[in-house]
PDB file of N, CA and C in Angstrom:
ATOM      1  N   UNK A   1      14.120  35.199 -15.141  1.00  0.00           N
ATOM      2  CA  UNK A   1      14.236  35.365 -13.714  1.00  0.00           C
ATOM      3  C   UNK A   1      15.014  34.183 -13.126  1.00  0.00           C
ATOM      4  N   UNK A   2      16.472  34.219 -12.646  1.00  0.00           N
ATOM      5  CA  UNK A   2      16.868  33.596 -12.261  1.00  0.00           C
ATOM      6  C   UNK A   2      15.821  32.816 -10.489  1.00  0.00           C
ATOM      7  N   UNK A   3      16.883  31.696 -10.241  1.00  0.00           N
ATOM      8  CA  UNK A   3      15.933  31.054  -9.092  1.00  0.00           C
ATOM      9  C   UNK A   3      16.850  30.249  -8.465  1.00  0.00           C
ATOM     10  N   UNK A   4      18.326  30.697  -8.276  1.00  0.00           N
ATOM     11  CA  UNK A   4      19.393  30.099  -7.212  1.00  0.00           C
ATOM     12  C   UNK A   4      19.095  29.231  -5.690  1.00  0.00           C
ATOM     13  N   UNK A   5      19.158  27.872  -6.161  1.00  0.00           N
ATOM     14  CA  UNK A   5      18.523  27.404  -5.139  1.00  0.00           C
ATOM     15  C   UNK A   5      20.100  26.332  -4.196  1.00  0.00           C
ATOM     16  N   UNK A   6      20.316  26.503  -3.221  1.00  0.00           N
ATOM     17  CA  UNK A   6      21.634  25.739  -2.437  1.00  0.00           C
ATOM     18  C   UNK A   6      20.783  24.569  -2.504  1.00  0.00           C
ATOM     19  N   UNK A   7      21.774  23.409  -3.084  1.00  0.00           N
ATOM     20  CA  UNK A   7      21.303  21.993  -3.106  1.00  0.00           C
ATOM     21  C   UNK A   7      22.525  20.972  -2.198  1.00  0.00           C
ATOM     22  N   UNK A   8      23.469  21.214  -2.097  1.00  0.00           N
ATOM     23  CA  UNK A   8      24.673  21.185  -0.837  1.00  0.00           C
ATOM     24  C   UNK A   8      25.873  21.477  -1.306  1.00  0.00           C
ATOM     25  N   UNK A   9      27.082  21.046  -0.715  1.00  0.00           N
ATOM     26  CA  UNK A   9      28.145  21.341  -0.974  1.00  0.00           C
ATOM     27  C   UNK A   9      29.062  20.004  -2.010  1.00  0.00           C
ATOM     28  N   UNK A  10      29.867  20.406  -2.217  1.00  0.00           N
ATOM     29  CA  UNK A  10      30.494  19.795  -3.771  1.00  0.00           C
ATOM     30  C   UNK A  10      31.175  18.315  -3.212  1.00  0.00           C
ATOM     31  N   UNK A  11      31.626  18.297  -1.829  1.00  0.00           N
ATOM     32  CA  UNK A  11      32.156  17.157  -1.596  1.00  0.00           C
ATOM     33  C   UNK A  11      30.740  16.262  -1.262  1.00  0.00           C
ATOM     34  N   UNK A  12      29.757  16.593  -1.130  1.00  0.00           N
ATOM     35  CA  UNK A  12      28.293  15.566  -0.495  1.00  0.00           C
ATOM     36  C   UNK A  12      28.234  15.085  -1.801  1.00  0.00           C
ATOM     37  N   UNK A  13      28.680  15.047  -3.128  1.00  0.00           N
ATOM     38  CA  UNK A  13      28.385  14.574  -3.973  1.00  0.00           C
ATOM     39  C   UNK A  13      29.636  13.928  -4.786  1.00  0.00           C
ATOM     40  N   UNK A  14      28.872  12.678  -4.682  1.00  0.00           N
ATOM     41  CA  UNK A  14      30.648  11.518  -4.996  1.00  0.00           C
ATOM     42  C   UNK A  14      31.141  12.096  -6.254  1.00  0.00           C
ATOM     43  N   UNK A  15      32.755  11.840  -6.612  1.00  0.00           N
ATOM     44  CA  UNK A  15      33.130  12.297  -7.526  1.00  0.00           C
ATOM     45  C   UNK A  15      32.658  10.900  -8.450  1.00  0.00           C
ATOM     46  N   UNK A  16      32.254  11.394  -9.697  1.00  0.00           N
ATOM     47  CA  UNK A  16      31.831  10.459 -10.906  1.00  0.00           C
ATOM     48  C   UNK A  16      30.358  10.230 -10.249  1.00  0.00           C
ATOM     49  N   UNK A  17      29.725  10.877  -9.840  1.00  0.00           N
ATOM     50  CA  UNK A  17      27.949  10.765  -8.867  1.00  0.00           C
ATOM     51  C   UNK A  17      27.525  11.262  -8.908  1.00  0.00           C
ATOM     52  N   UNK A  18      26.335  11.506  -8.718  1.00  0.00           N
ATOM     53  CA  UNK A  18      25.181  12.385  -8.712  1.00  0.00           C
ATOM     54  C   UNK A  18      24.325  12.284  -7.281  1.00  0.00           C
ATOM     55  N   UNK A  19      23.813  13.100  -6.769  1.00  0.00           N
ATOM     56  CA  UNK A  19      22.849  13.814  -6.446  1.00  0.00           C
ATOM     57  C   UNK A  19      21.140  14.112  -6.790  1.00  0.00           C
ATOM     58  N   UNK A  20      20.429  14.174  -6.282  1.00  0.00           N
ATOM     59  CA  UNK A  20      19.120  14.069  -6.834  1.00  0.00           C
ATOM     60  C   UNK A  20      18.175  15.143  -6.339  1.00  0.00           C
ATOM     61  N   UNK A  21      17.835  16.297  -6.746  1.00  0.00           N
ATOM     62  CA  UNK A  21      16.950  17.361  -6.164  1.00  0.00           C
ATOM     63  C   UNK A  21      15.582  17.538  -6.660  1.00  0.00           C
ATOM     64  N   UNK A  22      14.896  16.942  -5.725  1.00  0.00           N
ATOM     65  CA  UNK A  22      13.147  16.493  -6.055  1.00  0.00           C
ATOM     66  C   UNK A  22      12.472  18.043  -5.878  1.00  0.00           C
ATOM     67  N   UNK A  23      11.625  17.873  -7.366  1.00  0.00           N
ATOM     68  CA  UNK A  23      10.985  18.894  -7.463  1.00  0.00           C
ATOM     69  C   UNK A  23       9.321  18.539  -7.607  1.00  0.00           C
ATOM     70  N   UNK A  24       8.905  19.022  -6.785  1.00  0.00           N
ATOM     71  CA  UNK A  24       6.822  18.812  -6.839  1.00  0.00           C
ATOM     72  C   UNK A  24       6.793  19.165  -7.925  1.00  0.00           C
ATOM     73  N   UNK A  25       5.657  18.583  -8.507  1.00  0.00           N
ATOM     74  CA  UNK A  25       4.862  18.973  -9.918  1.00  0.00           C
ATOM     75  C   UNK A  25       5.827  19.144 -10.868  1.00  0.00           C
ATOM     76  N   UNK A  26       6.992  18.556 -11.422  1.00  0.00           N
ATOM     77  CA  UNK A  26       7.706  18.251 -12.316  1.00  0.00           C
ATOM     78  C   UNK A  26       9.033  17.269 -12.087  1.00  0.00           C
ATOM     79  N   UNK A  27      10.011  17.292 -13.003  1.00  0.00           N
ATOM     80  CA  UNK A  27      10.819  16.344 -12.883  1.00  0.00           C
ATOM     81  C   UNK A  27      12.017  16.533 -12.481  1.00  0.00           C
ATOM     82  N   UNK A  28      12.423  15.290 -11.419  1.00  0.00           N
ATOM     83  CA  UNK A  28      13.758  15.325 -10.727  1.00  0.00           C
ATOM     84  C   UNK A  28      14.943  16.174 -11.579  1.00  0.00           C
ATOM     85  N   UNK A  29      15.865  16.423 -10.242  1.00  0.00           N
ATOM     86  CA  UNK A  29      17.309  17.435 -11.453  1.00  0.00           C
ATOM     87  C   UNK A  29      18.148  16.589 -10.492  1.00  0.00           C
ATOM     88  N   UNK A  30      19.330  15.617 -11.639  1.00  0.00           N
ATOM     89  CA  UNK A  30      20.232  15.585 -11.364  1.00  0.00           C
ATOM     90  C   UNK A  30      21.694  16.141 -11.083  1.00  0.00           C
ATOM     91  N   UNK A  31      22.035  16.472 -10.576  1.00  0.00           N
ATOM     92  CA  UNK A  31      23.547  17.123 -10.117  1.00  0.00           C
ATOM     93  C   UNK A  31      24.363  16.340 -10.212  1.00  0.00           C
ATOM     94  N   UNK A  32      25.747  16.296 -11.260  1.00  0.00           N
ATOM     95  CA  UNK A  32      26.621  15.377 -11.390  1.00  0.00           C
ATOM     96  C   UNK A  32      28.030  16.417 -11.022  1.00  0.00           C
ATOM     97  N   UNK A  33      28.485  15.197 -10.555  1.00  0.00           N
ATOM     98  CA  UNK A  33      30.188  15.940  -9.839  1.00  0.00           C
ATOM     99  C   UNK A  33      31.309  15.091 -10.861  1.00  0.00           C
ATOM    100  N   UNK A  34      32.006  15.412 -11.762  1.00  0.00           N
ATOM    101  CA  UNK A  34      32.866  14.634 -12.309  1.00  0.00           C
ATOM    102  C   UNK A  34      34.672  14.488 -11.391  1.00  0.00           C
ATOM    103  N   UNK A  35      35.133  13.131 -12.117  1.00  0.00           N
ATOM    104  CA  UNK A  35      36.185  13.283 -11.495  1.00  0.00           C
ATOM    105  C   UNK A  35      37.043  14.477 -11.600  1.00  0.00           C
ATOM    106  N   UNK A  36      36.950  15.406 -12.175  1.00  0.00           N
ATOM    107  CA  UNK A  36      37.625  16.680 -12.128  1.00  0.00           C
ATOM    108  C   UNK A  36      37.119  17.913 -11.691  1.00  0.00           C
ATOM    109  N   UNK A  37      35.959  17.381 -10.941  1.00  0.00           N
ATOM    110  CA  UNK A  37      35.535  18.205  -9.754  1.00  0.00           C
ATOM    111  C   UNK A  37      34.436  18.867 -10.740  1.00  0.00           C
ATOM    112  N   UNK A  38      34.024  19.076 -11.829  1.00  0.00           N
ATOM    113  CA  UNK A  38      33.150  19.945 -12.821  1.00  0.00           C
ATOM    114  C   UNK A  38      31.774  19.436 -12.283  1.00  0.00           C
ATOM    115  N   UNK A  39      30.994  20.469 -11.881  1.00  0.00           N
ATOM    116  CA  UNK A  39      29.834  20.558 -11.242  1.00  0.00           C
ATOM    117  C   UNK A  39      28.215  20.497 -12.507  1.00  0.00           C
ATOM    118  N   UNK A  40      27.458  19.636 -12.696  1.00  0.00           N
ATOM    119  CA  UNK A  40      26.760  19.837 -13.423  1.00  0.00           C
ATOM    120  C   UNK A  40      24.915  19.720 -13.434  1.00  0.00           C
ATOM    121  N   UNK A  41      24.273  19.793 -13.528  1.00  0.00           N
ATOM    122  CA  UNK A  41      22.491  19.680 -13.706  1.00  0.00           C
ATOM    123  C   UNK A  41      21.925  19.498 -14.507  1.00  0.00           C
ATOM    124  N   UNK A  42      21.049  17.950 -15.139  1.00  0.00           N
ATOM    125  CA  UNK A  42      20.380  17.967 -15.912  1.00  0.00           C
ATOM    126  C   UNK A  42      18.786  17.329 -15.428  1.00  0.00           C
ATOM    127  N   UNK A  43      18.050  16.971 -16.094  1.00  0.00           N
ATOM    128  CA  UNK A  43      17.160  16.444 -15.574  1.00  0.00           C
ATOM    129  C   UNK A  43      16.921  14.700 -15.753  1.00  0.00           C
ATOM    130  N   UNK A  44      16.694  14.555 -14.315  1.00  0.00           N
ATOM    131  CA  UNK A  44      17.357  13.090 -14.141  1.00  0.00           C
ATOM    132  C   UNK A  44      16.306  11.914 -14.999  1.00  0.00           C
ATOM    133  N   UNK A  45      16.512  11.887 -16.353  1.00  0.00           N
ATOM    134  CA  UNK A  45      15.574  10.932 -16.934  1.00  0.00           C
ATOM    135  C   UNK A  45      16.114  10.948 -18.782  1.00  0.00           C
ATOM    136  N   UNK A  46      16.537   9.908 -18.717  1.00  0.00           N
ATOM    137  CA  UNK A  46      17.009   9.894 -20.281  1.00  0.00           C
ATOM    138  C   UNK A  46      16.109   9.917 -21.209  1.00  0.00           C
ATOM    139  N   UNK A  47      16.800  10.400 -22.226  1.00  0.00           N
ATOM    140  CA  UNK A  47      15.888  10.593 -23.229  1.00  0.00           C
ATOM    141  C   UNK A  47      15.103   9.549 -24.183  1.00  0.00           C
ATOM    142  N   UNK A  48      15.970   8.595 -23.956  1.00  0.00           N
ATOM    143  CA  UNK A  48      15.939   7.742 -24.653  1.00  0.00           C
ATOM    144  C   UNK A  48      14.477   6.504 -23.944  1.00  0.00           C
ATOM    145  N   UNK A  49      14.178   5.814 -23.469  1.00  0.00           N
ATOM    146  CA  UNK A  49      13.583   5.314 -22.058  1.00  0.00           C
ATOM    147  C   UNK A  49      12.876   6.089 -20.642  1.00  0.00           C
ATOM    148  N   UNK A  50      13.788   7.297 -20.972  1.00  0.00           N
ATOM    149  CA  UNK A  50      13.237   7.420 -19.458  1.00  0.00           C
ATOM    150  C   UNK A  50      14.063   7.404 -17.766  1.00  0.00           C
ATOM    151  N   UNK A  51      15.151   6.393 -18.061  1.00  0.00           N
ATOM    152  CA  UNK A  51      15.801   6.172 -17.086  1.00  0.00           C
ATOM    153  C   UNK A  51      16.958   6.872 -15.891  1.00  0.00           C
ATOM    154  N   UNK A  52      16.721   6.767 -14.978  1.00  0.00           N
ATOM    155  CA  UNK A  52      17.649   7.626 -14.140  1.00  0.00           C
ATOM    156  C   UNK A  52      18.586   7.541 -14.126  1.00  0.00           C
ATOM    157  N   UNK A  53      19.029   8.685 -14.779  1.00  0.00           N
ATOM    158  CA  UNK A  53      20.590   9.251 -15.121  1.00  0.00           C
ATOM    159  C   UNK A  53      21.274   9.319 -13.958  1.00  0.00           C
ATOM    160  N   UNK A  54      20.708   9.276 -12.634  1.00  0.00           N
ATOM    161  CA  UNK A  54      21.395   9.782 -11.270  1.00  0.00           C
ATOM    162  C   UNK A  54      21.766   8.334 -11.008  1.00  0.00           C
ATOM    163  N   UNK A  55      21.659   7.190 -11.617  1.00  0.00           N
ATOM    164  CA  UNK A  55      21.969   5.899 -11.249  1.00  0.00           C
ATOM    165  C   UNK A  55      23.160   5.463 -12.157  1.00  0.00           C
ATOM    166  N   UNK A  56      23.562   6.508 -13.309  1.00  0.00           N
ATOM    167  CA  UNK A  56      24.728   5.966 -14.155  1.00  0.00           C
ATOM    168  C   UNK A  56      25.718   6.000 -13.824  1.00  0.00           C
ATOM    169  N   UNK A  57      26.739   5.963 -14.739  1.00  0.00           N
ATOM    170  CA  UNK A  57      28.205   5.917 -14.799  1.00  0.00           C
ATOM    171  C   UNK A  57      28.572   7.059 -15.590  1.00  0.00           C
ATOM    172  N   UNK A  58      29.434   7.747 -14.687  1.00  0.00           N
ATOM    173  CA  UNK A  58      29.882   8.833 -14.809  1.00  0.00           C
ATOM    174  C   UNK A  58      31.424   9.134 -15.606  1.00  0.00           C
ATOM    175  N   UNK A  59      31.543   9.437 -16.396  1.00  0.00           N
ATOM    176  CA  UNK A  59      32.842   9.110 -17.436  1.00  0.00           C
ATOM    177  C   UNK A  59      32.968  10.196 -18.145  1.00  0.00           C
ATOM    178  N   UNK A  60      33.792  11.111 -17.685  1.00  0.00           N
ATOM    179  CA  UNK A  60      34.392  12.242 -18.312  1.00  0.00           C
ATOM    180  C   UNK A  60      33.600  13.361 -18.322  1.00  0.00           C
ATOM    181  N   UNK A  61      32.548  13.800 -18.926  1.00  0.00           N
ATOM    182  CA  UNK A  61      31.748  14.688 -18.799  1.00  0.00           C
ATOM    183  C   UNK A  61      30.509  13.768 -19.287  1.00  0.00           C
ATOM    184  N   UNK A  62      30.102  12.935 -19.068  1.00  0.00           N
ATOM    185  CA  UNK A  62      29.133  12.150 -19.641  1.00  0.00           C
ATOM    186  C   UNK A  62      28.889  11.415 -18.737  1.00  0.00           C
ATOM    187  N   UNK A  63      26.995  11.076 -18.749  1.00  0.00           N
ATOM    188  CA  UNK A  63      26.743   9.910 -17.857  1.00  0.00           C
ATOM    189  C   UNK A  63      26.376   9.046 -18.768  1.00  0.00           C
ATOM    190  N   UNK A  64      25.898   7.346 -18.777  1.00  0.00           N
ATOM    191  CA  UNK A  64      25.472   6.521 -19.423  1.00  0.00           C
ATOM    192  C   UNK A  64      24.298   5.598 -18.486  1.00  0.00           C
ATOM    193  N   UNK A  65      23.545   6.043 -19.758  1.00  0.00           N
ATOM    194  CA  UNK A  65      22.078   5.778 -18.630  1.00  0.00           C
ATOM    195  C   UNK A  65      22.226   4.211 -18.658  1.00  0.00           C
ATOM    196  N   UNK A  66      21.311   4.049 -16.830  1.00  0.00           N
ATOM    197  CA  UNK A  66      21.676   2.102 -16.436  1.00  0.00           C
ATOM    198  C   UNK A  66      20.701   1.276 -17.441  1.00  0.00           C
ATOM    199  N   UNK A  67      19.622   1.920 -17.735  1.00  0.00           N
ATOM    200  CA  UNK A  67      18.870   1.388 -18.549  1.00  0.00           C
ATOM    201  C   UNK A  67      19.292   0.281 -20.287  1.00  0.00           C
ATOM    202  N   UNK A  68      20.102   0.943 -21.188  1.00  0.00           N
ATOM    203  CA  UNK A  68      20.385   0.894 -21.831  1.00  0.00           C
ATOM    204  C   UNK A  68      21.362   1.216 -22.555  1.00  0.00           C
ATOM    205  N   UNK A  69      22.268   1.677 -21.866  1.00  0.00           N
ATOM    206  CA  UNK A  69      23.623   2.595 -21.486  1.00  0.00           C
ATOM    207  C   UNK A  69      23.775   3.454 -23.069  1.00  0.00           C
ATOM    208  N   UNK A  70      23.015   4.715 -22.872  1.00  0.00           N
ATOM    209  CA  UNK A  70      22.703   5.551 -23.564  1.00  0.00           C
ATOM    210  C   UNK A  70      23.999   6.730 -22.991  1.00  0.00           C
ATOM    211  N   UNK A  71      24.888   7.348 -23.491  1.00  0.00           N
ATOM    212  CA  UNK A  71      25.647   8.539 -23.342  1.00  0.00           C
ATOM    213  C   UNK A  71      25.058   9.728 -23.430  1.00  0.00           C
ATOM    214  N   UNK A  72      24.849  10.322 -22.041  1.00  0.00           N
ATOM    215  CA  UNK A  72      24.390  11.767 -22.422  1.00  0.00           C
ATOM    216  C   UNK A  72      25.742  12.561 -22.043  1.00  0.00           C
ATOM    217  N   UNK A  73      25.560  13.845 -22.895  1.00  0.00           N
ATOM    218  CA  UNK A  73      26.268  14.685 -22.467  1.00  0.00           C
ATOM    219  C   UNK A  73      26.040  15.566 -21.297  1.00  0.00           C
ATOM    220  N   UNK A  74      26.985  15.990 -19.927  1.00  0.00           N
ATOM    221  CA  UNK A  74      26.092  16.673 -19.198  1.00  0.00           C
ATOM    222  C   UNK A  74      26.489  18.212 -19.453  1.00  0.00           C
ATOM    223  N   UNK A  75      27.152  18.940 -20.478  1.00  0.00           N
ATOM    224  CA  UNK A  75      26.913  20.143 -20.613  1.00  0.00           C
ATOM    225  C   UNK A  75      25.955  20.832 -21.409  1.00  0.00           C
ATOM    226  N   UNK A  76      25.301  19.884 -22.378  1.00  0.00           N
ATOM    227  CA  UNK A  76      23.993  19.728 -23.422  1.00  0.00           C
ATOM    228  C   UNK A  76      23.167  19.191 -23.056  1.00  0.00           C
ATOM    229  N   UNK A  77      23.324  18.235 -22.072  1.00  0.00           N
ATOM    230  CA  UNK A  77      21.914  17.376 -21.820  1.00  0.00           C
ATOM    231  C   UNK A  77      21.481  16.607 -23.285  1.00  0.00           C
ATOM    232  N   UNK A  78      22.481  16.540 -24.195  1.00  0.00           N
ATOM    233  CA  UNK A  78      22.113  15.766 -25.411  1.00  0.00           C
ATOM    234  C   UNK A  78      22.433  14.794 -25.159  1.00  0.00           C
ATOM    235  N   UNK A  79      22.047  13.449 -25.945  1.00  0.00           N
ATOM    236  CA  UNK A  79      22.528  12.310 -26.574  1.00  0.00           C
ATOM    237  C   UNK A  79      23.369  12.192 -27.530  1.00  0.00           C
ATOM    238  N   UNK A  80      25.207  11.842 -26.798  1.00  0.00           N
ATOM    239  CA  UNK A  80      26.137  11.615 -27.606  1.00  0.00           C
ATOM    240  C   UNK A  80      25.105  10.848 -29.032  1.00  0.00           C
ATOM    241  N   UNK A  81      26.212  10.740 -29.769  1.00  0.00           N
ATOM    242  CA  UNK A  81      25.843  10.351 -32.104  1.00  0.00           C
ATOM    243  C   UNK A  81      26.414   8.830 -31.426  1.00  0.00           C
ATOM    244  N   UNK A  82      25.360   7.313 -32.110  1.00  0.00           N
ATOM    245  CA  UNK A  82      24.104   7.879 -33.285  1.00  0.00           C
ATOM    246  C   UNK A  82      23.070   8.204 -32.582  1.00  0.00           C
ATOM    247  N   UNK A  83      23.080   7.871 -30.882  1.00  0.00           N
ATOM    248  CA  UNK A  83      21.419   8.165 -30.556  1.00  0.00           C
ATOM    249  C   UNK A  83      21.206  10.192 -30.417  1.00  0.00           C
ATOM    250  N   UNK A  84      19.727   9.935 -30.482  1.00  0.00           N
ATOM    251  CA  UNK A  84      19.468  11.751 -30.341  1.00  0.00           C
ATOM    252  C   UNK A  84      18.539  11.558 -29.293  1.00  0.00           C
ATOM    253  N   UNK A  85      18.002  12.877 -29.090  1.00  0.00           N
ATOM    254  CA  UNK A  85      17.415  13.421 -27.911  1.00  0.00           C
ATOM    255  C   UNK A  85      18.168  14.734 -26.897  1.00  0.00           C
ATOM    256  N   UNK A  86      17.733  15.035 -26.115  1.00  0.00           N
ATOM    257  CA  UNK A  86      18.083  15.963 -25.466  1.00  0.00           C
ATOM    258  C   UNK A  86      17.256  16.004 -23.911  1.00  0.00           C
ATOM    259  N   UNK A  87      18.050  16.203 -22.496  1.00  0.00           N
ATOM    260  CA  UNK A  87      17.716  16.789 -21.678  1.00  0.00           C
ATOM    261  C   UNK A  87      17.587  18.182 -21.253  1.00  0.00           C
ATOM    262  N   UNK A  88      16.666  18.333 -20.257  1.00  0.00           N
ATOM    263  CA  UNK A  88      17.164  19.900 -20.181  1.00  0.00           C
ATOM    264  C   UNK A  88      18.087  19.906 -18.909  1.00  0.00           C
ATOM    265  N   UNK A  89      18.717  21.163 -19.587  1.00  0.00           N
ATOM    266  CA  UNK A  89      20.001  21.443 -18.536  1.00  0.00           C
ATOM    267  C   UNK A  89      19.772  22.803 -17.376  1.00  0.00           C
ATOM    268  N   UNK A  90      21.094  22.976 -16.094  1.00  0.00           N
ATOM    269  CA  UNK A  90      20.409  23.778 -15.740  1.00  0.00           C
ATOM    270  C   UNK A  90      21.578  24.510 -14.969  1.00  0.00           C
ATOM    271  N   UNK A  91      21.841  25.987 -15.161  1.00  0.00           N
ATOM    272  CA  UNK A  91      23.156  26.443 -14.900  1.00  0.00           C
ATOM    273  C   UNK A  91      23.343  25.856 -13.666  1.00  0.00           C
ATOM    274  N   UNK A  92      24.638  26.359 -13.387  1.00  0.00           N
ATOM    275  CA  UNK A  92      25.276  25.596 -11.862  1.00  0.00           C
ATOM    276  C   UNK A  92      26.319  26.809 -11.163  1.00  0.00           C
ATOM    277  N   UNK A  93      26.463  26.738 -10.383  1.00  0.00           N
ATOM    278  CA  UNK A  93      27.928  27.562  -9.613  1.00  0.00           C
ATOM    279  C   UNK A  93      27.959  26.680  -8.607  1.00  0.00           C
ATOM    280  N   UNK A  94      29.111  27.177  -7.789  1.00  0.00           N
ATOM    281  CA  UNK A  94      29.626  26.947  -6.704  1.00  0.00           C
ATOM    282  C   UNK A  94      30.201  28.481  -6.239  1.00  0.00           C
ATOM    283  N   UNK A  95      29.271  28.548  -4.504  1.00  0.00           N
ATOM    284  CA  UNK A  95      29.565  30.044  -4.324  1.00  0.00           C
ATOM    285  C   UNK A  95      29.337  29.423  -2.992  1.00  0.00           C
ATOM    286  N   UNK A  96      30.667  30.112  -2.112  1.00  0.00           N
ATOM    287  CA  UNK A  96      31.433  29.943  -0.757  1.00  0.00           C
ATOM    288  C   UNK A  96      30.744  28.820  -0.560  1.00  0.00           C
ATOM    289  N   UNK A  97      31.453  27.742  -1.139  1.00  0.00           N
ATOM    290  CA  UNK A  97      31.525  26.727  -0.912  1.00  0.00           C
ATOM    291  C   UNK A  97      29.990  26.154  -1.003  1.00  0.00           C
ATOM    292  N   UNK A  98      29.011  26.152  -1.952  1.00  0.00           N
ATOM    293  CA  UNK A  98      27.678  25.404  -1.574  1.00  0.00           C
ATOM    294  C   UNK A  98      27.030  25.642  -3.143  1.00  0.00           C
ATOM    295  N   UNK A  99      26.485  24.652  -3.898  1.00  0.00           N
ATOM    296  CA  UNK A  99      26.302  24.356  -5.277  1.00  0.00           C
ATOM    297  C   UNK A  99      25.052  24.599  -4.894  1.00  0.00           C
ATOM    298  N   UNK A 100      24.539  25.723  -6.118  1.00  0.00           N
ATOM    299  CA  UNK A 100      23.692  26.484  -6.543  1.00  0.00           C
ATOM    300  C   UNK A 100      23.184  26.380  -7.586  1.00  0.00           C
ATOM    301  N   UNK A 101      22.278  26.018  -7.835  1.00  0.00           N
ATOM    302  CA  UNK A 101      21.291  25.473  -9.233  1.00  0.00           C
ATOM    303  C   UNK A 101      20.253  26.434  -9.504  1.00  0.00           C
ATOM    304  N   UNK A 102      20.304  26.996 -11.124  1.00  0.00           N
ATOM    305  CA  UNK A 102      19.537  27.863 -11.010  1.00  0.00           C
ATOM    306  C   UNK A 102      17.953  27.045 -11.637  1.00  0.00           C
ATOM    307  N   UNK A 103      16.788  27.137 -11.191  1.00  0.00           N
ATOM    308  CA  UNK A 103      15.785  25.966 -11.431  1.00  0.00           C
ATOM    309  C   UNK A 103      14.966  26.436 -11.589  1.00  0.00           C
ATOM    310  N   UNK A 104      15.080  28.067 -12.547  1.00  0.00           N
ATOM    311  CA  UNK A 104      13.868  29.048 -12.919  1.00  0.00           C
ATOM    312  C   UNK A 104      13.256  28.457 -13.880  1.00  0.00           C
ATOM    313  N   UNK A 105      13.502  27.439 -14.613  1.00  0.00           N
ATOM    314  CA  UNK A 105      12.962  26.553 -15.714  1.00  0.00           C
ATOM    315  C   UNK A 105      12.512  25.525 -15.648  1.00  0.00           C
ATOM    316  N   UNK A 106      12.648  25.442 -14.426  1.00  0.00           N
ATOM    317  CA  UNK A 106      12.295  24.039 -13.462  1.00  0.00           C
ATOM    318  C   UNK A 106      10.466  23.715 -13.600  1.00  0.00           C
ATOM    319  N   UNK A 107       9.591  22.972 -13.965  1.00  0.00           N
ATOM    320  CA  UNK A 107       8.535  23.270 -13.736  1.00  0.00           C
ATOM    321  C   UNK A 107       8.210  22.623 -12.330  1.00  0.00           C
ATOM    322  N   UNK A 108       7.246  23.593 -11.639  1.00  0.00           N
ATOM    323  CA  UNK A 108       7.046  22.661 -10.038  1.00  0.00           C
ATOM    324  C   UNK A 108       8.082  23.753  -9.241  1.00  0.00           C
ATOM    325  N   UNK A 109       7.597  23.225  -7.943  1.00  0.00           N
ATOM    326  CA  UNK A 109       8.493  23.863  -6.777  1.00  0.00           C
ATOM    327  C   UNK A 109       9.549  22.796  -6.071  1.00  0.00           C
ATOM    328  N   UNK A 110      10.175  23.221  -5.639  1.00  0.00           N
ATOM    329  CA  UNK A 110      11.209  22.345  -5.079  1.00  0.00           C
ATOM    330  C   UNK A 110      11.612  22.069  -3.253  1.00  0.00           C
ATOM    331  N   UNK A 111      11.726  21.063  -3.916  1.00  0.00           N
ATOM    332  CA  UNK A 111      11.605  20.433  -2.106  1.00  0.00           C
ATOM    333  C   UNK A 111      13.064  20.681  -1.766  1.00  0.00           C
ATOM    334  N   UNK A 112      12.673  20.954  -0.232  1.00  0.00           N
ATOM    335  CA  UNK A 112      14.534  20.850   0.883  1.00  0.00           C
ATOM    336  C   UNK A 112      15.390  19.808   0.578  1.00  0.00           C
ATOM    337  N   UNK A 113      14.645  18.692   0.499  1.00  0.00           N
ATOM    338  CA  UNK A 113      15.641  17.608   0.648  1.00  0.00           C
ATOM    339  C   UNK A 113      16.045  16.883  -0.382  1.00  0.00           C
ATOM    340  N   UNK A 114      17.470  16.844  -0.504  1.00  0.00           N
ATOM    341  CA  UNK A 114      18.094  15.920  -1.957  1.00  0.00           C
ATOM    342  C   UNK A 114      17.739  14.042  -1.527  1.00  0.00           C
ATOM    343  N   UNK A 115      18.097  13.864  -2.489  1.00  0.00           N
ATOM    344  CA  UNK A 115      17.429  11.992  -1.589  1.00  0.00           C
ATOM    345  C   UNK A 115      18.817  11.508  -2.589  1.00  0.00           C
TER     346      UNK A 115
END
């Protein structure tokens, strides 16, 4: 069962940045905007530590967590080789203009406001 939720529009979110969409009773989803405009969602906490991915550096299709500058991928939500782990990921669109996260896998409900 999909669960299309508008989290804002593509320019509110810096290019190479993220976004942060707080969800009750489970864990934050980051939204990353790359410099080539590629829209993405994982869940904002590395695998590795723990640390918020919505605070990294954004480099190509990859963030690197501030913690320990761990490379995740954001179309896998994996950990670039040698580290492992995995986030979960979470489809995305962009439809008339306003980024849409689908967060049927999401555990928890989700709040209005991105922070």
């Amino acid at each position: 069962m999909e669960r299309w939720i508008r989290v804002c529009r593509p320019e509110d979110i810096p290019r190479q940045g993220a976004r942060v969409v707080q969800i009750s009773g489970g864990a934050d989803v980051a939204v990353f905007r790359t410099a080539s405009d590629r829209i993405f969602a994982i869940t904002d906490r590395c695998p590795h530590k723990g640390g918020p991915l919505s605070q990294g550096i954004v480099f190509g299709e990859r963030v690197a967590c501030p913690l320990h500058n761990w490379s995740v991928e954001l179309d896998s939500g994996c950990a670039s080789a040698p580290d492992e782990g995995c986030v979960r990921t979470f489809p995305v669109k962009v439809e008339a203009g306003e980024v849409m996260v689908d967060l049927a896998r999401a555990p928890g409900t989700v709040r209005d406001a991105l922070r």
